[in-house]
N, C-alpha and C. Protein backbone atom coordinates (compact mmCIF):
# COMPACT_ATOMS: atom_id res chain seq x y z
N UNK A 1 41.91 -22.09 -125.57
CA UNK A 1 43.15 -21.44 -125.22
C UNK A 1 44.31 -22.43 -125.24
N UNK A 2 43.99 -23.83 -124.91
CA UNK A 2 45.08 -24.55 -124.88
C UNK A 2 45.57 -24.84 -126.16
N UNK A 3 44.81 -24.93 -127.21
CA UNK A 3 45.06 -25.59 -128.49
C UNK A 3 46.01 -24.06 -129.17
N UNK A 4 45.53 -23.05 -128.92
CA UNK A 4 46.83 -21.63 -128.98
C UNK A 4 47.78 -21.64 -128.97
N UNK A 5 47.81 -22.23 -127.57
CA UNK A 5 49.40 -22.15 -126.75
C UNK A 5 50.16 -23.49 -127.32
N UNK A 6 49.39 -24.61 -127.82
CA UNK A 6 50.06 -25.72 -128.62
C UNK A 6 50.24 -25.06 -129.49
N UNK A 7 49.73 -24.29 -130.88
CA UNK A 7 49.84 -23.88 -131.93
C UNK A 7 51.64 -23.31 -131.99
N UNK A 8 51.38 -22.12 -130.90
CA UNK A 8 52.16 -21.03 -130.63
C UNK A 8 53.65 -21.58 -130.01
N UNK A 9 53.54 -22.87 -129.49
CA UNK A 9 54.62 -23.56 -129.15
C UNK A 9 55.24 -24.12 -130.05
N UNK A 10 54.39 -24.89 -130.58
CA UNK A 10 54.79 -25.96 -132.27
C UNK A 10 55.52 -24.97 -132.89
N UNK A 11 55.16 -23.73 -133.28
CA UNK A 11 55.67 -22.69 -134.24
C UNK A 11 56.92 -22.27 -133.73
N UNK A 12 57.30 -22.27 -132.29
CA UNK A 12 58.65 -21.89 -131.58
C UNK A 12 59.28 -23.31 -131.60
N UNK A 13 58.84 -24.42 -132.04
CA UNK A 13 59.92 -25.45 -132.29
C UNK A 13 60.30 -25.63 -133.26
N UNK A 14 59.19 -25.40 -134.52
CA UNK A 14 59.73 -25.74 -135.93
C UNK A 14 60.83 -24.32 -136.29
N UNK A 15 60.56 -22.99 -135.18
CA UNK A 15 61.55 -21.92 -135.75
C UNK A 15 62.69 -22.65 -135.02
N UNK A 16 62.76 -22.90 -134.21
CA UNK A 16 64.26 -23.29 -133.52
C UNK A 16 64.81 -24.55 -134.09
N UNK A 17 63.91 -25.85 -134.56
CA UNK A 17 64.63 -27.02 -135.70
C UNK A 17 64.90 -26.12 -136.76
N UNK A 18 64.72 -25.51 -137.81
CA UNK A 18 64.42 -24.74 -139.22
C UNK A 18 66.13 -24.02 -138.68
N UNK A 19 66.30 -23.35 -137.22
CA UNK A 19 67.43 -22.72 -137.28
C UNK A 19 68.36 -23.35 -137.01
N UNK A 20 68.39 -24.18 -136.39
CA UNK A 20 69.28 -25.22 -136.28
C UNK A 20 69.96 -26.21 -137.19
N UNK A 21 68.85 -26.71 -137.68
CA UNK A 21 69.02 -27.08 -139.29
C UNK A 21 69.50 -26.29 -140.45
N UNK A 22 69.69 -25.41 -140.44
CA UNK A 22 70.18 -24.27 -140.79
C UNK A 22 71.96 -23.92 -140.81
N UNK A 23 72.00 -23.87 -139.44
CA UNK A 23 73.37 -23.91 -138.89
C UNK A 23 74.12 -25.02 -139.26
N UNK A 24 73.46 -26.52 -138.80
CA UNK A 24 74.01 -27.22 -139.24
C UNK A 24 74.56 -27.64 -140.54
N UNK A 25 73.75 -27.18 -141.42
CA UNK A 25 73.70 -27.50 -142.88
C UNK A 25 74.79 -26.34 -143.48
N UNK A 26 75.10 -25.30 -142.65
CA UNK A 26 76.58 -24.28 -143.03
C UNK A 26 78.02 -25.07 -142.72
N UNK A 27 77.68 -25.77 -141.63
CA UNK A 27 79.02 -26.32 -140.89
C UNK A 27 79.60 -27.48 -141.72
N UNK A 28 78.15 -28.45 -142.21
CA UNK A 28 78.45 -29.47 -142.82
C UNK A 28 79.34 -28.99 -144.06
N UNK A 29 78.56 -28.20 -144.86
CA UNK A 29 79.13 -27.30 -146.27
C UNK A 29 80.41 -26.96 -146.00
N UNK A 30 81.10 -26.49 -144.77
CA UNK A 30 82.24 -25.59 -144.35
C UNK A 30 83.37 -26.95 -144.58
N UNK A 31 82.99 -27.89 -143.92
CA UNK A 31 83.76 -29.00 -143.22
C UNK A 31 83.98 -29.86 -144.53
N UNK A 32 83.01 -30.31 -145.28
CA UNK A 32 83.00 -31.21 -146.72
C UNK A 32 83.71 -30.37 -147.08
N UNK A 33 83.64 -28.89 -147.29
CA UNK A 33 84.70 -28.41 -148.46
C UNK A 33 86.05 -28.03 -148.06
N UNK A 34 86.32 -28.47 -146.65
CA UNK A 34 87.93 -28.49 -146.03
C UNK A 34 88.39 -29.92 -146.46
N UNK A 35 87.26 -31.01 -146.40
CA UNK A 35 88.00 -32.23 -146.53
C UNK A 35 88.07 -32.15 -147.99
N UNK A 36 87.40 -31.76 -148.87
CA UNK A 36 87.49 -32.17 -150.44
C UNK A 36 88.64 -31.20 -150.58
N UNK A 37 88.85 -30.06 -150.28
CA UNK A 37 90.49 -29.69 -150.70
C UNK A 37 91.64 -30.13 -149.75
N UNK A 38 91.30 -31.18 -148.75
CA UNK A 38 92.68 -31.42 -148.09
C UNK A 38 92.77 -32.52 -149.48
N UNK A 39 91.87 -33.18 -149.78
CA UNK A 39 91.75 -34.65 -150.33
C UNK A 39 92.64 -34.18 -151.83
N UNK A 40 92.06 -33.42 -152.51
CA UNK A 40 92.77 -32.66 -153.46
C UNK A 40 94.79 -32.71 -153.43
N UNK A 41 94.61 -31.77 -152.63
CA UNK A 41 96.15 -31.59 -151.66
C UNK A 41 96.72 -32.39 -151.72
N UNK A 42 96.39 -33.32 -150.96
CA UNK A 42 97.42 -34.28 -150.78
C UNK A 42 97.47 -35.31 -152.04
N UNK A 43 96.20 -35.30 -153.39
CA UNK A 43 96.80 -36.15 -154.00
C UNK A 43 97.80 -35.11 -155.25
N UNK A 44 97.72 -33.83 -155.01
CA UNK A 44 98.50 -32.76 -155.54
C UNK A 44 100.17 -33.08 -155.53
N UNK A 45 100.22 -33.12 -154.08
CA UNK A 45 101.30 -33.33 -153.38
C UNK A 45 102.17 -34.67 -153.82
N UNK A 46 100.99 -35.96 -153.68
CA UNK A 46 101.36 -37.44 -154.15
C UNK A 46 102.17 -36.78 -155.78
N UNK A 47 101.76 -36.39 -156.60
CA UNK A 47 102.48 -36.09 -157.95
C UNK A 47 103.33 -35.29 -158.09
N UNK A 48 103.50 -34.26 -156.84
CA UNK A 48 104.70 -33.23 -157.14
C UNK A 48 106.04 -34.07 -156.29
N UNK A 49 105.33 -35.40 -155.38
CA UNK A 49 106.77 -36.03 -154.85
C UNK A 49 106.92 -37.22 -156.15
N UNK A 50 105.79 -37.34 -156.85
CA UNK A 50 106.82 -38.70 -158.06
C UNK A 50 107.52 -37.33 -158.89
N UNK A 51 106.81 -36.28 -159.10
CA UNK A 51 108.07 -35.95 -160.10
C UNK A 51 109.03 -35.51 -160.07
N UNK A 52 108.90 -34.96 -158.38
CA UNK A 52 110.68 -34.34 -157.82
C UNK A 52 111.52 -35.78 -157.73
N UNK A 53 111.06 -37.24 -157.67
CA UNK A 53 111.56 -38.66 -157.75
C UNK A 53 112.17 -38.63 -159.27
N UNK A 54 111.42 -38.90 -159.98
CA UNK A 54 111.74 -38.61 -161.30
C UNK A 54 112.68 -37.58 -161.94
N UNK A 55 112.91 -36.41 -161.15
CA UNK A 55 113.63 -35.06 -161.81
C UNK A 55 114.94 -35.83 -161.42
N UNK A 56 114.79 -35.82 -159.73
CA UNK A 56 116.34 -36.40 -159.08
C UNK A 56 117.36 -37.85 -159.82
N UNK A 57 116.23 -38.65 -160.14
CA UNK A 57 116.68 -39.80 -161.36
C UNK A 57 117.74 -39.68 -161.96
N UNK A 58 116.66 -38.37 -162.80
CA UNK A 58 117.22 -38.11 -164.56
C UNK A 58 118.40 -37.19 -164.05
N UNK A 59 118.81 -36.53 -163.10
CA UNK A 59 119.65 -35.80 -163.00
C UNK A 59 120.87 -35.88 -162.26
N UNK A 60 120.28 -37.47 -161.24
CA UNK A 60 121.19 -37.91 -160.55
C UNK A 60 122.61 -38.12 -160.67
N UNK A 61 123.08 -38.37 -161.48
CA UNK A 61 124.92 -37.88 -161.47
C UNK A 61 125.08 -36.64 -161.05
N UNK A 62 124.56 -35.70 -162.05
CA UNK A 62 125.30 -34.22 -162.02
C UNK A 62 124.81 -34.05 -160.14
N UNK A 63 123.40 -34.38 -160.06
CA UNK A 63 123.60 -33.55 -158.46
C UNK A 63 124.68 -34.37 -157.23
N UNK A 64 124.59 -35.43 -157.75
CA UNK A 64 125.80 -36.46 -156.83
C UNK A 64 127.37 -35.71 -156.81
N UNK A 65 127.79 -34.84 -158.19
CA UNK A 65 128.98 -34.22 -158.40
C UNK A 65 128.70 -33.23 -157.59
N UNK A 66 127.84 -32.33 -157.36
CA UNK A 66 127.73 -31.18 -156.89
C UNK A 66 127.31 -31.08 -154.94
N UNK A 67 126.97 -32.55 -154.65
CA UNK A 67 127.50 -32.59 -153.13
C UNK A 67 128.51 -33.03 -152.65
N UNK A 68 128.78 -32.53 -151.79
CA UNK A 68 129.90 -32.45 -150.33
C UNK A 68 130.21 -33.69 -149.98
N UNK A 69 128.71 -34.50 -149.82
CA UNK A 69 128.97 -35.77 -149.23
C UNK A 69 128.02 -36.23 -150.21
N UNK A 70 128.47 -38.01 -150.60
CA UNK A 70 128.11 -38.44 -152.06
C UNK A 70 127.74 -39.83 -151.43
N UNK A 71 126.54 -39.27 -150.56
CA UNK A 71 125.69 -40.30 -150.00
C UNK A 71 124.08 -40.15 -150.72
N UNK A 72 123.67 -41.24 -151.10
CA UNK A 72 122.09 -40.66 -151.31
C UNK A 72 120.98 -40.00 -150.44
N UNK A 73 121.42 -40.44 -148.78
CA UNK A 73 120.57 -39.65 -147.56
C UNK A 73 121.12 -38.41 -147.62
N UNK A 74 122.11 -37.77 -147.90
CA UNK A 74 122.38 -36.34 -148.25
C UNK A 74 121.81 -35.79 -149.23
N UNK A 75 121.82 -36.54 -150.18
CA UNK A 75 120.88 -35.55 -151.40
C UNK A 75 119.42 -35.42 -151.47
N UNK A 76 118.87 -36.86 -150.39
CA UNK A 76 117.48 -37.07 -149.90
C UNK A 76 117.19 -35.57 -148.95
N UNK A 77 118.18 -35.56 -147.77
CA UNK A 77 118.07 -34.41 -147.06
C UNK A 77 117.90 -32.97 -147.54
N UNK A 78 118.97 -32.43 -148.72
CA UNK A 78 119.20 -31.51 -148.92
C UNK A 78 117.44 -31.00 -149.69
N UNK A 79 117.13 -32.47 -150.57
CA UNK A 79 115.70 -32.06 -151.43
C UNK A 79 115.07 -31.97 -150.40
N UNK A 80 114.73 -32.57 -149.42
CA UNK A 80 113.72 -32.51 -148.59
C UNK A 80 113.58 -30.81 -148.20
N UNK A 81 114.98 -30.57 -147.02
CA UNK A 81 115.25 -29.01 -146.93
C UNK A 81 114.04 -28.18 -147.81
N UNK A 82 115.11 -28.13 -149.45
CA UNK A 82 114.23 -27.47 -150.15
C UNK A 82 112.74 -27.39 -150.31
N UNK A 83 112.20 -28.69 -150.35
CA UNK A 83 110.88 -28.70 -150.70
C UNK A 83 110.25 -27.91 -150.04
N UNK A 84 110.82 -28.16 -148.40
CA UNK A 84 110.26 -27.75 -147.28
C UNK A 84 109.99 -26.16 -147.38
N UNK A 85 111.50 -25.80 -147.73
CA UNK A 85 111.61 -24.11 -147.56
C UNK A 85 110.34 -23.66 -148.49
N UNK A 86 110.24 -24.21 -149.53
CA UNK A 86 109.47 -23.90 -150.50
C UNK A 86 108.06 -23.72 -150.11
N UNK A 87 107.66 -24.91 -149.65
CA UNK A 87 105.96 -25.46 -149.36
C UNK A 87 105.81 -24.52 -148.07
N UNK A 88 106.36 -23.73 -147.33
CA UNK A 88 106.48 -22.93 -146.18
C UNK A 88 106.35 -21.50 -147.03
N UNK A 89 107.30 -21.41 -148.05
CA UNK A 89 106.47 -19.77 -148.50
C UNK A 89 105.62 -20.13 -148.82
N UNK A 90 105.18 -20.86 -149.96
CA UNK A 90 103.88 -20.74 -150.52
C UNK A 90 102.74 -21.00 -149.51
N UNK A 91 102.75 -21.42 -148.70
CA UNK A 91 101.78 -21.36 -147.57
C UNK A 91 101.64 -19.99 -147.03
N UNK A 92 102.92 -19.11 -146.46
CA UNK A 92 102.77 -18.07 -145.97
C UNK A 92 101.79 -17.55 -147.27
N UNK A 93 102.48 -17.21 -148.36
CA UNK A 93 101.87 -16.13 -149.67
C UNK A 93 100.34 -16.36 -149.82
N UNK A 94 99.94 -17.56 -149.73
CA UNK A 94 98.88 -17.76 -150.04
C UNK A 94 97.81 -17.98 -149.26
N UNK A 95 98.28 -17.83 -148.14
CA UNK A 95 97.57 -17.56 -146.36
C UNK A 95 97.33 -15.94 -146.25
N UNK A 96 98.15 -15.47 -146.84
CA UNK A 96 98.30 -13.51 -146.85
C UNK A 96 97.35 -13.35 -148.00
N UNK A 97 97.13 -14.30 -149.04
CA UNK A 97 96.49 -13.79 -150.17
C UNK A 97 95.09 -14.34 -149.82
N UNK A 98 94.48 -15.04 -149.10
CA UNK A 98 93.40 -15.72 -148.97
C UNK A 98 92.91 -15.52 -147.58
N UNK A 99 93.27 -14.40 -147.09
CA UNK A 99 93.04 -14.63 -145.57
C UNK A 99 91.68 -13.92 -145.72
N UNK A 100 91.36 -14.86 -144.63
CA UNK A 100 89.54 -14.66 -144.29
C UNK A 100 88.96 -13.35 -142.96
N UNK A 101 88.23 -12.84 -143.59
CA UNK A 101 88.23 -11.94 -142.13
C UNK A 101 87.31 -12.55 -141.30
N UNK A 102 87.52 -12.84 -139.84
CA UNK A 102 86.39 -13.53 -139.10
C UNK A 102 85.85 -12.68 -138.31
């Protein structure tokens, strides 16, 4: 009878490691694939700020004529603004388009 109740125990531990292991091995999957698209992201991001650097360059007179104040921290500000407004819809749109039901 005792060697049963070992059997019958062993079998309620390997189900509870097996589920556990289990769980864990979803979370890990969940979490690696938040960091591999933040990692993505941000080197997304690294190239959309050299080439808004680069656009402002090549265009820099005309937008210097077209501000108020003909400081470079103003025209730094005003892009920033924009980017911002920008990277804020597309977050909303694509938070509405991707939303997860929990």
């Amino acid at each position: 009878m005792n060697k049963e109740r070992l059997k019958f125990r062993a079998k309620k531990v390997r189900e509870r490691v097996k589920s556990h292991l289990s769980s864990f091995q979803k979370e890990f999957r969940k979490h690696l694939s938040t960091f591999l698209t933040g990692s993505f992201a941000f080197v997304a991001a690294l190239l959309w700020r050299d080439t808004i650097k680069s656009f402002l360059t090549y265009y820099e007179e005309f937008i210097q004529k077209l501000m108020p104040i003909k400081e470079v921290w103003f025209t730094q500000l005003i892009t920033a603004i924009a980017v911002t407004i920008v990277a804020v819809i597309g977050i909303i749109v694509i938070s509405r388009v991707l939303k997860v039901e929990e």
